[in-house]
Protein backbone atom coordinates (compact mmCIF):
# COMPACT_ATOMS: atom_id res chain seq x y z
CA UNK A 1 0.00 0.00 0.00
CA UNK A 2 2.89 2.39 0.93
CA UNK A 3 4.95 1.71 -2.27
CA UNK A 4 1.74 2.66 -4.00
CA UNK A 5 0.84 5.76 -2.14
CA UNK A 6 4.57 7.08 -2.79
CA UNK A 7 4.37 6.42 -6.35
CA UNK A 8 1.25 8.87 -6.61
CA UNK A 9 3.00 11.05 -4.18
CA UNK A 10 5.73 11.35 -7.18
CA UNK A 11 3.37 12.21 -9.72
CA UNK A 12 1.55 14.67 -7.78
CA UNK A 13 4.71 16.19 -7.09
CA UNK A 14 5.28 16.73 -10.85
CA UNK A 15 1.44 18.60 -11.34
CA UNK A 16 2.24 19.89 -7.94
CA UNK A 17 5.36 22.31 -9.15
CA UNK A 18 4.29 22.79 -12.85
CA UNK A 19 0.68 24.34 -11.45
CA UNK A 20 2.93 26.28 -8.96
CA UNK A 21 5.44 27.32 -11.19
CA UNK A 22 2.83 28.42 -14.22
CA UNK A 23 0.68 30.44 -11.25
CA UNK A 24 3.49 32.14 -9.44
CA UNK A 25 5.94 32.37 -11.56
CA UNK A 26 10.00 33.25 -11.00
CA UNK A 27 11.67 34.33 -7.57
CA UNK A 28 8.70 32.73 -5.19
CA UNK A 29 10.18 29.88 -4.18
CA UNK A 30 8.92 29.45 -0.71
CA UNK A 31 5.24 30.26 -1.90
CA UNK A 32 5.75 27.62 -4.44
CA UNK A 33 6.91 24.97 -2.23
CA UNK A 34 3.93 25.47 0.22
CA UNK A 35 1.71 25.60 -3.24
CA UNK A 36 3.02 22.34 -4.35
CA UNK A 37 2.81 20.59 -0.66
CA UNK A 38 -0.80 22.00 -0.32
CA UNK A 39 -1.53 20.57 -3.64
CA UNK A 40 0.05 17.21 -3.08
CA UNK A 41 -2.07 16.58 -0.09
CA UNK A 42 -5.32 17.74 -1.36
CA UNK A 43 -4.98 15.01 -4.06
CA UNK A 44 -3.83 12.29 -2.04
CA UNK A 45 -5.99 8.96 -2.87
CA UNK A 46 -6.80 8.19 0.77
CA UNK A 47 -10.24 9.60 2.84
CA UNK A 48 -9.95 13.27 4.34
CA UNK A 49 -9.50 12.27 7.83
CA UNK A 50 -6.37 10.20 7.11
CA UNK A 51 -4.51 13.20 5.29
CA UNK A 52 -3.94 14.67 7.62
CA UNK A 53 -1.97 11.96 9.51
CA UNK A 54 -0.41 10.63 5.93
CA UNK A 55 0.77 14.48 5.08
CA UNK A 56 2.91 14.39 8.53
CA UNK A 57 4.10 10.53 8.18
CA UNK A 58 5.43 11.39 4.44
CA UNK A 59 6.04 15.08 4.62
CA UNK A 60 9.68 13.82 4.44
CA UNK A 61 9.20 11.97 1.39
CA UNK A 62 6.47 14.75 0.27
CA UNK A 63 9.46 17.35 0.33
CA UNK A 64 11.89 15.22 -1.33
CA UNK A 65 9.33 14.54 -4.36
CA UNK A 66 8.66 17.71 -4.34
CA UNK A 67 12.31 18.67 -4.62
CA UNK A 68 13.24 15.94 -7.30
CA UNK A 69 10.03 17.09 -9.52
CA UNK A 70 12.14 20.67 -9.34
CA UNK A 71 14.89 19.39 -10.21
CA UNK A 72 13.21 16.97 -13.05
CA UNK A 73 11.54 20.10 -14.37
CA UNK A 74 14.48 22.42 -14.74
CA UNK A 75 16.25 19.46 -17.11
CA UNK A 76 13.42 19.70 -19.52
């Protein structure tokens, strides 16, 4: 279940920082970050009452997906 839940948490990471980079543009990084995390967790596939528990067990991993999709989009 976990594997599976981190695997969407990957690809909502991608959406997360495209949708956060075409709304707020250059030189708002921390803005974009909280954008992308807000965003991640709003789409999670689990029931409302569980996210927020999930957001604080994989905010780790949340912020590193979040940081790789950056990185991922910048080489494009």
């Amino acid at each position: 279940m976990f594997n599976n839940l981190k695997k969407t948490i990957k690809e909502l990471a991608k959406s997360a920082v495209l949708l956060a980079e075409k709304t707020l543009g250059s030189n708002k990084g921390k803005e974009k970050k909280k954008m992308a995390i807000e965003y991640v967790v709003k789409y999670l596939p689990v029931p409302a009452p569980l996210k927020p528990f999930i957001s604080v067990l994989f905010s780790s991993f949340i912020d590193e997906a979040i940081e790789f999709a950056v990185e991922y989009m910048e080489v494009i």
